[in-house]
C-alpha atoms as a PDB file:
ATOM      1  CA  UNK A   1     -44.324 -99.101  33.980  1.00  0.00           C
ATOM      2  CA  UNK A   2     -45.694 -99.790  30.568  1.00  0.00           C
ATOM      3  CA  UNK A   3     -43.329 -98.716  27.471  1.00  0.00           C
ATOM      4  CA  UNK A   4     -44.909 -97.338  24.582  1.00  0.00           C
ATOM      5  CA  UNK A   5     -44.232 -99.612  21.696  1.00  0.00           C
ATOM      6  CA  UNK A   6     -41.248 -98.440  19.410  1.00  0.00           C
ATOM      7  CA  UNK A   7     -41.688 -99.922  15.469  1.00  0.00           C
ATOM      8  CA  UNK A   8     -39.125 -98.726  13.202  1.00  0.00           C
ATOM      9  CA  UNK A   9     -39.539 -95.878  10.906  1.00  0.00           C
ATOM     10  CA  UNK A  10     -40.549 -97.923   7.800  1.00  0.00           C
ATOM     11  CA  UNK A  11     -43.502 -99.241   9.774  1.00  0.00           C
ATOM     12  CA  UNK A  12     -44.947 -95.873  10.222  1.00  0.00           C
ATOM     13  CA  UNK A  13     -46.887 -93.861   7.618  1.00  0.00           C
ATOM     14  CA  UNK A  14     -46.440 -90.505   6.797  1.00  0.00           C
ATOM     15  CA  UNK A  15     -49.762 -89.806   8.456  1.00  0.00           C
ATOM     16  CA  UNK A  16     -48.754 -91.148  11.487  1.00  0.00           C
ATOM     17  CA  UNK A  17     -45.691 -88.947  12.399  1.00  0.00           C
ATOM     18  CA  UNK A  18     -47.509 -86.192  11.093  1.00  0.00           C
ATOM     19  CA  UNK A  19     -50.216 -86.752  13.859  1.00  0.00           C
ATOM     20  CA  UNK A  20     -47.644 -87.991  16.620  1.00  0.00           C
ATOM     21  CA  UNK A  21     -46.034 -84.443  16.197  1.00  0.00           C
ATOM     22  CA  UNK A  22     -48.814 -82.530  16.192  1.00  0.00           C
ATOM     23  CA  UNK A  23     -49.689 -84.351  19.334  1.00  0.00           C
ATOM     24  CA  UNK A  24     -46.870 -83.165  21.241  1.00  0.00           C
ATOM     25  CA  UNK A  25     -46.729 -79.521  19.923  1.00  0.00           C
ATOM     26  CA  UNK A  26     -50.491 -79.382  21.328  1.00  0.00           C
ATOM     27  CA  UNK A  27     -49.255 -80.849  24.598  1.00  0.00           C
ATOM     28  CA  UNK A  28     -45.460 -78.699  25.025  1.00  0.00           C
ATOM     29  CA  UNK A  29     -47.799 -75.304  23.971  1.00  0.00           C
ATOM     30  CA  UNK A  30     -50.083 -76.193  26.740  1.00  0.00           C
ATOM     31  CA  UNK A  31     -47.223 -77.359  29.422  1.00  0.00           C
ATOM     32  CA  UNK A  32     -45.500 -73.503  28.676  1.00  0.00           C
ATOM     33  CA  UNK A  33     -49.174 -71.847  28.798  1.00  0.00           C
ATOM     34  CA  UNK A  34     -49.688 -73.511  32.241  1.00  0.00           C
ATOM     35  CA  UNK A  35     -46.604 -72.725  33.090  1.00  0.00           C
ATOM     36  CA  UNK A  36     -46.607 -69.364  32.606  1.00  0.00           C
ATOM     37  CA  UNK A  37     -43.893 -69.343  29.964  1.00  0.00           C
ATOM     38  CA  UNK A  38     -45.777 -68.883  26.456  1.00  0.00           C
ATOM     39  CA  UNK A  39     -45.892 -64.757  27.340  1.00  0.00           C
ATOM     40  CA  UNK A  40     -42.225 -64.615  27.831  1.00  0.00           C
ATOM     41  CA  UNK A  41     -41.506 -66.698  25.066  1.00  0.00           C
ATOM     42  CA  UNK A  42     -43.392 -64.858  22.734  1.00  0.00           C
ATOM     43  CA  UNK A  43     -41.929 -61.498  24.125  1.00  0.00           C
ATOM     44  CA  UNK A  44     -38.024 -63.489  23.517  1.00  0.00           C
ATOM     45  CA  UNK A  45     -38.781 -63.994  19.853  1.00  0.00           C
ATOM     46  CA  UNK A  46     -40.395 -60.699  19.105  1.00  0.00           C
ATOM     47  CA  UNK A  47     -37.017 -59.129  20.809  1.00  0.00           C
ATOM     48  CA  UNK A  48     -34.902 -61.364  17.759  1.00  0.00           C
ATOM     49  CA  UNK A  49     -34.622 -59.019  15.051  1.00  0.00           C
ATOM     50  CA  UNK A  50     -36.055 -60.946  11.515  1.00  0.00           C
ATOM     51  CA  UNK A  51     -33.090 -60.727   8.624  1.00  0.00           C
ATOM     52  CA  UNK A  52     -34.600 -58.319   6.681  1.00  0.00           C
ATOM     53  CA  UNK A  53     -34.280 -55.757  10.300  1.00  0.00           C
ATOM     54  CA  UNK A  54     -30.501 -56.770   9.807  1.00  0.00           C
END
């Protein structure tokens, strides 16, 4: 199994993170979407009442 290669943090640019973590939003919204979970989700936070409802 091939590892993905670690550096450490200095040896990454700002842009790079930035891009690595949009990455994986895209790919965990799409996992819950296929999975049938982004509708409940959405229906869990609208159910949390914001401060200013407090």
């Amino acid at each position: 199994m091939m590892q993905p290669s670690i550096k450490p943090a200095d040896e990454h640019s700002a842009g790079d993170i930035i891009a690595r973590i949009g990455s994986l939003t895209r790919m965990l919204r799409d996992s819950l979407r296929e999975l049938g979970l982004d509708q409940a989700i959405a229906e869990a936070a609208e159910a949390i009442p914001d401060a200013r409802d407090r």
